[in-house]
C-alpha atoms as a PDB file:
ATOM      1  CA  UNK A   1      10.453  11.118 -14.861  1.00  0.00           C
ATOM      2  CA  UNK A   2       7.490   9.137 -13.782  1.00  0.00           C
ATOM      3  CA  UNK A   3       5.967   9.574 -10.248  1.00  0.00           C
ATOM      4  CA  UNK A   4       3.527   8.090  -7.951  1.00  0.00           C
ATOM      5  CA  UNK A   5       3.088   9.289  -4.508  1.00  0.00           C
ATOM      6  CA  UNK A   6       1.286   7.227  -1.660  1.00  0.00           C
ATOM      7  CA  UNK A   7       0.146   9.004   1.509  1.00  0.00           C
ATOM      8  CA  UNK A   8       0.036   7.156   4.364  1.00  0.00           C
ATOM      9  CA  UNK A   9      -3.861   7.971   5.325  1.00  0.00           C
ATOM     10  CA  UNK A  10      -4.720   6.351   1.783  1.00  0.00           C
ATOM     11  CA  UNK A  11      -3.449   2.625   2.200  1.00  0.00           C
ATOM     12  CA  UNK A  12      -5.680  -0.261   3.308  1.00  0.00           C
ATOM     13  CA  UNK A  13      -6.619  -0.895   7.237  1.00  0.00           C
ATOM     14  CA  UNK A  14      -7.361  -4.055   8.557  1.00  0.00           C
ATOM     15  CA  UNK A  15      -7.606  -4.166  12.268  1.00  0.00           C
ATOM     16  CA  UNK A  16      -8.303  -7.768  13.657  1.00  0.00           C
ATOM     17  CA  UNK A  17      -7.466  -6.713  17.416  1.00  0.00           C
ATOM     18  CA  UNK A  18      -4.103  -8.814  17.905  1.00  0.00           C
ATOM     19  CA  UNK A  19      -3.156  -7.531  14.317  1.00  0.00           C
ATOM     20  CA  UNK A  20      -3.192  -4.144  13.244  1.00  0.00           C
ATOM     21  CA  UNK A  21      -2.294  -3.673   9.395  1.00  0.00           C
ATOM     22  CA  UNK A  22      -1.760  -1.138   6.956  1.00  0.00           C
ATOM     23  CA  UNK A  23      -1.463  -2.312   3.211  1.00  0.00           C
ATOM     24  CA  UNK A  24       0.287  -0.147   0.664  1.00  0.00           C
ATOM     25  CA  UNK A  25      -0.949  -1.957  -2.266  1.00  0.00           C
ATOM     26  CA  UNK A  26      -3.932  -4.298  -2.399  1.00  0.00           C
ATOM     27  CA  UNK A  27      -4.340  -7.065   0.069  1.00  0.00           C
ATOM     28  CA  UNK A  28      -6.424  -9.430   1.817  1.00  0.00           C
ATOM     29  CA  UNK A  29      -9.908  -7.562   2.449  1.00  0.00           C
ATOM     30  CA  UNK A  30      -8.562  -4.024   0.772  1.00  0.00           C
ATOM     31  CA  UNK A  31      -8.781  -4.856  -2.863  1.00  0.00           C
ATOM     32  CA  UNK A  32      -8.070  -1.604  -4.913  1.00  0.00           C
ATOM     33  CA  UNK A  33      -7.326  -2.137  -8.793  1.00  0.00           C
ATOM     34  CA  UNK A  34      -5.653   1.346  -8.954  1.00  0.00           C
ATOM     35  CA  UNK A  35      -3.129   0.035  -5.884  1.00  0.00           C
ATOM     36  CA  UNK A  36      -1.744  -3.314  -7.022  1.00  0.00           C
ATOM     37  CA  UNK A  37       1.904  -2.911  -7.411  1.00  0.00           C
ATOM     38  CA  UNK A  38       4.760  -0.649  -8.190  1.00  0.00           C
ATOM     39  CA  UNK A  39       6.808  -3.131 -10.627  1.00  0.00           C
ATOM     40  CA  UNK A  40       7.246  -6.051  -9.082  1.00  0.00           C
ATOM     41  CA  UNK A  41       6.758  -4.779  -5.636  1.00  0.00           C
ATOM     42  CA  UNK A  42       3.642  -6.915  -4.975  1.00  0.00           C
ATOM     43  CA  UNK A  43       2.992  -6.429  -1.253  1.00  0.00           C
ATOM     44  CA  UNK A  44       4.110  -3.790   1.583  1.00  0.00           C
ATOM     45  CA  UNK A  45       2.065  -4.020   4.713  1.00  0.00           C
ATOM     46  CA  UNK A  46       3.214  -1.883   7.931  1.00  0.00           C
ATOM     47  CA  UNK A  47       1.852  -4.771   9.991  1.00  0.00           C
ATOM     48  CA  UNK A  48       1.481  -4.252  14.195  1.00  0.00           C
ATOM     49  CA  UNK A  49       1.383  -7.416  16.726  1.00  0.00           C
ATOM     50  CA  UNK A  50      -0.186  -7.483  19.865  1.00  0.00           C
ATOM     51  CA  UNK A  51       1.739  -8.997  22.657  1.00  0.00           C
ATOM     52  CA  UNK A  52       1.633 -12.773  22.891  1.00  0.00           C
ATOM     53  CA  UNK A  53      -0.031 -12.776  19.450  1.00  0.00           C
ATOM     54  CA  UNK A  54       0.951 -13.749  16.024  1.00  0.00           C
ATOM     55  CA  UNK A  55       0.044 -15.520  12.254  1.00  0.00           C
ATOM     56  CA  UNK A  56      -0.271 -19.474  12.520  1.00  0.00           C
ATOM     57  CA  UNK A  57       1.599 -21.690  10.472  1.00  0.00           C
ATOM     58  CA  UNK A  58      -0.012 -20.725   6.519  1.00  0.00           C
ATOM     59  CA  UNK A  59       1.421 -21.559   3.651  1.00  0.00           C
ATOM     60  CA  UNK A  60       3.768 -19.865   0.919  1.00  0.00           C
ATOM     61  CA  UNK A  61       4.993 -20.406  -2.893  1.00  0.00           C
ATOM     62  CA  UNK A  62       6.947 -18.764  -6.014  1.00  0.00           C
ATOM     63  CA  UNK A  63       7.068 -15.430  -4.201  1.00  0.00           C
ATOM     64  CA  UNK A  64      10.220 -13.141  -2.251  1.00  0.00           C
ATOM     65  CA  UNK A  65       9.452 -12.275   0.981  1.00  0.00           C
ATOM     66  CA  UNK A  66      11.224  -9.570   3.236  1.00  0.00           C
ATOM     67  CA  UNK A  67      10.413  -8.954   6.470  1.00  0.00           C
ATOM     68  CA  UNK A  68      12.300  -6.090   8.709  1.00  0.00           C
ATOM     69  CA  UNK A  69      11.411  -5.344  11.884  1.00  0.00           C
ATOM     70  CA  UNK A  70      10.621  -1.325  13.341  1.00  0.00           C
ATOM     71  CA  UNK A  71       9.839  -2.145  16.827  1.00  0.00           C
ATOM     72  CA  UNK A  72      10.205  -5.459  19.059  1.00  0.00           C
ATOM     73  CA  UNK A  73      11.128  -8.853  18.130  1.00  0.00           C
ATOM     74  CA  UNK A  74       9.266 -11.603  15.980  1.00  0.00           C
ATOM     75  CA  UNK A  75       9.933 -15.016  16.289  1.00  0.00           C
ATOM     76  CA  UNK A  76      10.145 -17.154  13.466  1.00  0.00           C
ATOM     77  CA  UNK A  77       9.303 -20.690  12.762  1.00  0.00           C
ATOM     78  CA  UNK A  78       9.316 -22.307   9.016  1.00  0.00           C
ATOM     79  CA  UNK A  79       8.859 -26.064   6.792  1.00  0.00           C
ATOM     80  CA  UNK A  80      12.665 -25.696   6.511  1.00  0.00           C
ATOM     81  CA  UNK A  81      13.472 -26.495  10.689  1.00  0.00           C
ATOM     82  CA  UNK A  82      14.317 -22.603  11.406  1.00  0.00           C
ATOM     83  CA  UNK A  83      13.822 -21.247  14.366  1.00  0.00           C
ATOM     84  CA  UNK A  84      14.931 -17.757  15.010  1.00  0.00           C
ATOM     85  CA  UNK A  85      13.300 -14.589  16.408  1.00  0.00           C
ATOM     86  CA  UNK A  86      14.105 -11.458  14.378  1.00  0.00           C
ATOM     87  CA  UNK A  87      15.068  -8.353  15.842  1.00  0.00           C
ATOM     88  CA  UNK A  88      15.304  -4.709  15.220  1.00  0.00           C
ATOM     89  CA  UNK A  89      18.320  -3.855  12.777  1.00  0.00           C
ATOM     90  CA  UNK A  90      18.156  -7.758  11.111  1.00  0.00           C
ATOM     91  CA  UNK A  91      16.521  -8.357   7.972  1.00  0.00           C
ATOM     92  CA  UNK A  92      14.930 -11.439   7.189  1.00  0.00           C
ATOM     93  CA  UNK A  93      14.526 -13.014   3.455  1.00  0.00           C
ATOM     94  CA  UNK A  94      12.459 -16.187   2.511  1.00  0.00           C
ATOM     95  CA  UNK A  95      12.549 -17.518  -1.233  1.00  0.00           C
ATOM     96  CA  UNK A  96       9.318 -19.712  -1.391  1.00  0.00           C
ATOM     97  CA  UNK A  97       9.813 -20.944  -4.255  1.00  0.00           C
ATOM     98  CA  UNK A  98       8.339 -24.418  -4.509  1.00  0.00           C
ATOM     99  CA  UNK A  99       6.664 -24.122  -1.596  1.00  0.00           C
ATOM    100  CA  UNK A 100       6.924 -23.170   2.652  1.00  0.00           C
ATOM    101  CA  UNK A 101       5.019 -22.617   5.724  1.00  0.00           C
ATOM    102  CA  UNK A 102       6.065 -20.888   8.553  1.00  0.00           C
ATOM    103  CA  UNK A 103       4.602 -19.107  11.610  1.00  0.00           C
ATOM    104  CA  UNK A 104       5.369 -15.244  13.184  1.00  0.00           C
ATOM    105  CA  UNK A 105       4.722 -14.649  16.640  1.00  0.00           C
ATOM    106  CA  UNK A 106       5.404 -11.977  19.308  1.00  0.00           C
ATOM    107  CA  UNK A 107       6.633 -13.811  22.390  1.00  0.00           C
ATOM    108  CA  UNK A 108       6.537 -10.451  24.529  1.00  0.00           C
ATOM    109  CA  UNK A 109       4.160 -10.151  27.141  1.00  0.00           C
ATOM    110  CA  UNK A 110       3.715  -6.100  27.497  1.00  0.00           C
ATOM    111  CA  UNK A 111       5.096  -4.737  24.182  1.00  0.00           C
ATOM    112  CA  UNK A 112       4.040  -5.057  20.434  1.00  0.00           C
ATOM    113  CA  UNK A 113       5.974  -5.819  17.486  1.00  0.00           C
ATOM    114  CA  UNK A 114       6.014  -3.442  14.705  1.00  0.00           C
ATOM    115  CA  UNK A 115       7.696  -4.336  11.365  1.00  0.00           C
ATOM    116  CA  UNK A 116       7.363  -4.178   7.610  1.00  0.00           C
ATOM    117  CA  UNK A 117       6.499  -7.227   5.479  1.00  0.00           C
ATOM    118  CA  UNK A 118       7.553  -7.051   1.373  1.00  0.00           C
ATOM    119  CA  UNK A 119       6.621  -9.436  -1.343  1.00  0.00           C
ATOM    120  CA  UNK A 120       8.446  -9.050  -4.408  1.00  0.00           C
ATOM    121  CA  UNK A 121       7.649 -11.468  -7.717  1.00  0.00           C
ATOM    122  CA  UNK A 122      10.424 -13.842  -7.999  1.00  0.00           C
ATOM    123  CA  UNK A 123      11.890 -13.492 -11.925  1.00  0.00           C
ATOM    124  CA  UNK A 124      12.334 -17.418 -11.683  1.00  0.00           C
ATOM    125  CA  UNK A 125       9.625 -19.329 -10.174  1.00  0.00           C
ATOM    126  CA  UNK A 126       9.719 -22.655  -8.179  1.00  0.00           C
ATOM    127  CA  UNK A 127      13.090 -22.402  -6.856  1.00  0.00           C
ATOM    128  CA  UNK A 128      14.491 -24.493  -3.852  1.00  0.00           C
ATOM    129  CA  UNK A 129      13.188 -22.245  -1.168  1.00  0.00           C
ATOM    130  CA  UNK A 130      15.468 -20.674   0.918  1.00  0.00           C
ATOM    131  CA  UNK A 131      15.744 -18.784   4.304  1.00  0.00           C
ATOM    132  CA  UNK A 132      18.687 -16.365   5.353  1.00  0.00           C
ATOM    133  CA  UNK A 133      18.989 -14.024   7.946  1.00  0.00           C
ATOM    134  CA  UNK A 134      21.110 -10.884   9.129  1.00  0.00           C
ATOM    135  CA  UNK A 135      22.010  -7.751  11.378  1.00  0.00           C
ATOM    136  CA  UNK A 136      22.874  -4.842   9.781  1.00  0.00           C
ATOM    137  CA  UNK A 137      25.165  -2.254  11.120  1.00  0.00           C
ATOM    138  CA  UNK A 138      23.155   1.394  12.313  1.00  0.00           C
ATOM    139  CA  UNK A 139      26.517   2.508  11.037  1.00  0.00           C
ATOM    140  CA  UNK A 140      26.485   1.390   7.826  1.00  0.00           C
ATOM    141  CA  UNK A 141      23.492   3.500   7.085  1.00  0.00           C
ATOM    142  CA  UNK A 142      24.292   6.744   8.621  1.00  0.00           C
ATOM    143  CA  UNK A 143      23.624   9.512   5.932  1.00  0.00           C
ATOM    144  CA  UNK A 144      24.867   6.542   2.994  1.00  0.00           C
ATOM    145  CA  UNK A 145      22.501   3.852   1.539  1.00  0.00           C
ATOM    146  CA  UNK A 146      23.116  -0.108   2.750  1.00  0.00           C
ATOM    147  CA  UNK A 147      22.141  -2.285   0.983  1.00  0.00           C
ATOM    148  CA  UNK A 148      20.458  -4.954   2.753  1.00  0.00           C
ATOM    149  CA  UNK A 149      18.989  -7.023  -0.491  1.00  0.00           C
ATOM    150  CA  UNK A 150      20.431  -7.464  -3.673  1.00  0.00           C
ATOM    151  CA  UNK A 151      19.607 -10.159  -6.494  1.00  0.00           C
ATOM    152  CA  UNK A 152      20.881 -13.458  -6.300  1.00  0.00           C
ATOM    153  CA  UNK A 153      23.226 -13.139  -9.497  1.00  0.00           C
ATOM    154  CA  UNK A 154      24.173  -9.925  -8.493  1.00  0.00           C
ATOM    155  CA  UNK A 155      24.651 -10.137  -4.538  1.00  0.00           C
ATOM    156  CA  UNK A 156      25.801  -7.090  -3.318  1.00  0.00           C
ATOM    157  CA  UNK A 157      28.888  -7.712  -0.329  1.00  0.00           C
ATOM    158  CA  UNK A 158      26.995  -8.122   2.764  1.00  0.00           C
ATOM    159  CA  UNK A 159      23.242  -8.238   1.306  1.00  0.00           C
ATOM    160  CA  UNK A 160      20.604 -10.961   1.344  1.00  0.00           C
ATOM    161  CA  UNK A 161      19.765 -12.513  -2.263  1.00  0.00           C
ATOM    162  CA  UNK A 162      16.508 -12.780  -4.105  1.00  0.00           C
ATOM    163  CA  UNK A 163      15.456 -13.994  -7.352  1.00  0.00           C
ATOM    164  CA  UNK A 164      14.802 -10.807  -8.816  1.00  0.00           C
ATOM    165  CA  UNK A 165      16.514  -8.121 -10.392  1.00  0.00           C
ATOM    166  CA  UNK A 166      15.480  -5.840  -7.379  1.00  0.00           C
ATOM    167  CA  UNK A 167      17.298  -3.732  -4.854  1.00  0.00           C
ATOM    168  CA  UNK A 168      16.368  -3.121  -1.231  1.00  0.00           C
ATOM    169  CA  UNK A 169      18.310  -0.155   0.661  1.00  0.00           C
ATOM    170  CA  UNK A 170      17.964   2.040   3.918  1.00  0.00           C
ATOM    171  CA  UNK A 171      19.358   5.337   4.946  1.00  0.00           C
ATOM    172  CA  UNK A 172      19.382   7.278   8.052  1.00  0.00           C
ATOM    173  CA  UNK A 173      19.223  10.360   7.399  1.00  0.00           C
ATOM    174  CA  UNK A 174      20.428  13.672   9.708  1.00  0.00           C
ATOM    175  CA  UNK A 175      18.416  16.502   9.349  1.00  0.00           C
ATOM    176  CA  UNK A 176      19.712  19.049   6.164  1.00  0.00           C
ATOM    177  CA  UNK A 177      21.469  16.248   4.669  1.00  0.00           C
ATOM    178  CA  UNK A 178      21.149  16.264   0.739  1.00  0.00           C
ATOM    179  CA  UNK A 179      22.235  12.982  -1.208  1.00  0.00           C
ATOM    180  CA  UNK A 180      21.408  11.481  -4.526  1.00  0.00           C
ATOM    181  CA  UNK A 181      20.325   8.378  -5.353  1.00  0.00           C
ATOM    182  CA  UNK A 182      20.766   6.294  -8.575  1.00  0.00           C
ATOM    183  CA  UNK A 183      17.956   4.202  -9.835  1.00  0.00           C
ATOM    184  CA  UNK A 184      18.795   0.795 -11.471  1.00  0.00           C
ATOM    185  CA  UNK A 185      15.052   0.205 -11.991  1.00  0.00           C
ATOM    186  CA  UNK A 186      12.203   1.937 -10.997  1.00  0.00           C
ATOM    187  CA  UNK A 187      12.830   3.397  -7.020  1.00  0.00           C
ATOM    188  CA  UNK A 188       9.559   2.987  -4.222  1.00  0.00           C
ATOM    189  CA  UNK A 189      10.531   5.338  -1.412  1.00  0.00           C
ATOM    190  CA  UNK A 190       8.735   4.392   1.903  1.00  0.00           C
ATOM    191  CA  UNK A 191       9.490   6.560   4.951  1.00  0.00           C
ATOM    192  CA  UNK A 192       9.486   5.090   8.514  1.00  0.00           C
ATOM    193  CA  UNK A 193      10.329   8.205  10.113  1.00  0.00           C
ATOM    194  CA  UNK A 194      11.094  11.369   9.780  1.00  0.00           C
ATOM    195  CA  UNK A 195      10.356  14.020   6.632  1.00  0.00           C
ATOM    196  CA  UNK A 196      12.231  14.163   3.588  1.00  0.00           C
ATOM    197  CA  UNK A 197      12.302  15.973  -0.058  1.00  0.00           C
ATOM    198  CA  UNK A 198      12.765  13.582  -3.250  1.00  0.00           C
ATOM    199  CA  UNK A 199      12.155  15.036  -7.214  1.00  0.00           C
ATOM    200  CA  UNK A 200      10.979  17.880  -5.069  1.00  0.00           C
ATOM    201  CA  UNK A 201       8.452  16.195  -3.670  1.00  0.00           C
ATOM    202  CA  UNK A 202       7.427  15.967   0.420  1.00  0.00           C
ATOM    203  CA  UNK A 203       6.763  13.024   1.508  1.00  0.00           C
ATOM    204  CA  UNK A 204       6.031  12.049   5.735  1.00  0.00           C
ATOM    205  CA  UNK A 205       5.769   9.838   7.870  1.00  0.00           C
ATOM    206  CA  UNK A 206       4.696   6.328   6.631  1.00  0.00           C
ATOM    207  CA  UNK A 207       4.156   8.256   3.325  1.00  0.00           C
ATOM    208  CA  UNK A 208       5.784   7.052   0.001  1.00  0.00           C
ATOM    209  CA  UNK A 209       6.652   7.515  -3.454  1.00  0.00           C
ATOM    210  CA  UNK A 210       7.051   5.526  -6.583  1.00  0.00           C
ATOM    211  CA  UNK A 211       9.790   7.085  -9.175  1.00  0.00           C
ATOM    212  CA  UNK A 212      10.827   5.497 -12.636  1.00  0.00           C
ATOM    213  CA  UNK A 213      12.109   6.650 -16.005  1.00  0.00           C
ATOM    214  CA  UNK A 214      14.895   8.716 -14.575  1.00  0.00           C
ATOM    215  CA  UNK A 215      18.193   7.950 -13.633  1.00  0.00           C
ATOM    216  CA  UNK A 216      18.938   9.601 -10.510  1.00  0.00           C
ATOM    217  CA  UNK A 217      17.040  11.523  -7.802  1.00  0.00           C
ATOM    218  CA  UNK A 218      17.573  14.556  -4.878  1.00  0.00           C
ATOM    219  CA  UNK A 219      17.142  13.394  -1.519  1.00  0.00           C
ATOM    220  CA  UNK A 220      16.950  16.112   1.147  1.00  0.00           C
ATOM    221  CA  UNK A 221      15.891  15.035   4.702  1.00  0.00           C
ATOM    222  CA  UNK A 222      13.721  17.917   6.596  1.00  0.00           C
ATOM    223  CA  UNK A 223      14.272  15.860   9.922  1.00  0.00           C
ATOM    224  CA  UNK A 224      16.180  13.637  10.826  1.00  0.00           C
ATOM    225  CA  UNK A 225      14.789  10.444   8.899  1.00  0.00           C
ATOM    226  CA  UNK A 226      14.325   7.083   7.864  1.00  0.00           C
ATOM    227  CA  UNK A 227      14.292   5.838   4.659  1.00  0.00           C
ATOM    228  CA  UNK A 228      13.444   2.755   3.115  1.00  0.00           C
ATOM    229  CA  UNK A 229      14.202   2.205  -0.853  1.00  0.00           C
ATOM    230  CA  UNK A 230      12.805  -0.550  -3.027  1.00  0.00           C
ATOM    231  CA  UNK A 231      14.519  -0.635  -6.614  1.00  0.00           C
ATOM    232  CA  UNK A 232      12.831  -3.330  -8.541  1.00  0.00           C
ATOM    233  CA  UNK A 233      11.932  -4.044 -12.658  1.00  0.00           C
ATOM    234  CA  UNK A 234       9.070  -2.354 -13.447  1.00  0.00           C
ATOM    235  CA  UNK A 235       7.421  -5.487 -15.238  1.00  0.00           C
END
């Protein structure tokens, strides 16, 4: 077994005022040749938007890009005429393939948005680019994994595709509960809430940790938790 473990005080931090950003791996200003990827996990920023604030239209390509909202809603404008605002408990997936723009703003005038923003490296590059959508049941994860994105070839019932061999689950976790969870690539574990035990390792708040080479991992939650897992080739 292989492990990498992330704490949350040693990512990136960008703070631009309207944006507040945290950057698991490197990004923008926070360039760190030791914190590039995990696999092809290119990008996970923790990314905070002031009210009535947001990213202008930029531009995209050959790249998977999930975005799932924590807190507040984020509304959503894109190249391909969609025009939605995400919400907490959706999931959003855009394949750039070729080539998008869009724009992210937080129409709210008194709260922030809070939400986590993945790139993954596409196994197949300039694809028609694509944009889907989706709520996912707080039932469906209750002590079990759901799978919210699954490959393309592969599609799990109910998921979101990518191109990419890579997996994308989250589990809410009661405190005490003890599960397992079976790696079809190489696992990232990022927390949003709570505290939890994996390979016997603690891991926080915002805290993560990168396991490969093993089949299957212990899971014990030491609050009540959230967990975010990230299954993806590792290159």
């Amino acid at each position: 077994m292989k492990k990498i473990i992330h704490k949350s005080e040693t990512r990136g931090e960008a703070n631009h005022g309207w944006l507040k950003s945290y950057h698991t791996f490197s990004f923008a200003s926070y360039q760190n040749p030791e914190r590039m990827n995990f696999g092809m996990l290119r990008v996970l920023n923790d990314d905070v938007v002031q009210p009535k604030m947001g990213f202008g239209t930029h531009p995209h390509k050959n790249m998977e890009i999930i975005s799932i909202p924590i807190s507040g809603a984020l509304s959503h404008k894109d190249s391909m005429d969609n025009k939605r605002s995400i919400e907490v408990g959706e999931v959003q997936v855009m394949s750039a393939g070729t080539g998008l723009t869009h724009s992210e703003f937080n129409d709210s005038k008194t709260d922030a948005v809070n939400f986590l923003q993945l790139w993954i490296i596409p196994e197949q590059e300039n694809v028609t680019p694509n944009y889907e959508q989706k709520l996912f049941s707080e039932a469906g994860r209750k002590n079990k994994f759901q799978v919210l994105v699954s490959p393309k070839d592969k599609q799990v019932a109910g998921s979101l595709p990518i191109h990419q061999q890579g997996y994308i689950s989250m589990i809410d976790l009661d405190e005490d509960f003890e599960t397992e969870y079976e790696l079809k690539n190489g696992a990232y574990f990022f927390l949003i809430e709570g505290e939890v035990s994996i390979a016997e390792e603690t891991i926080k708040k915002r805290d993560a940790i990168g396991i490969s080479e093993v089949e299957k991992v212990a899971i014990k939650a030491n609050k009540k938790s959230k967990l975010l897992v990230i299954d993806v080739p590792m290159m």
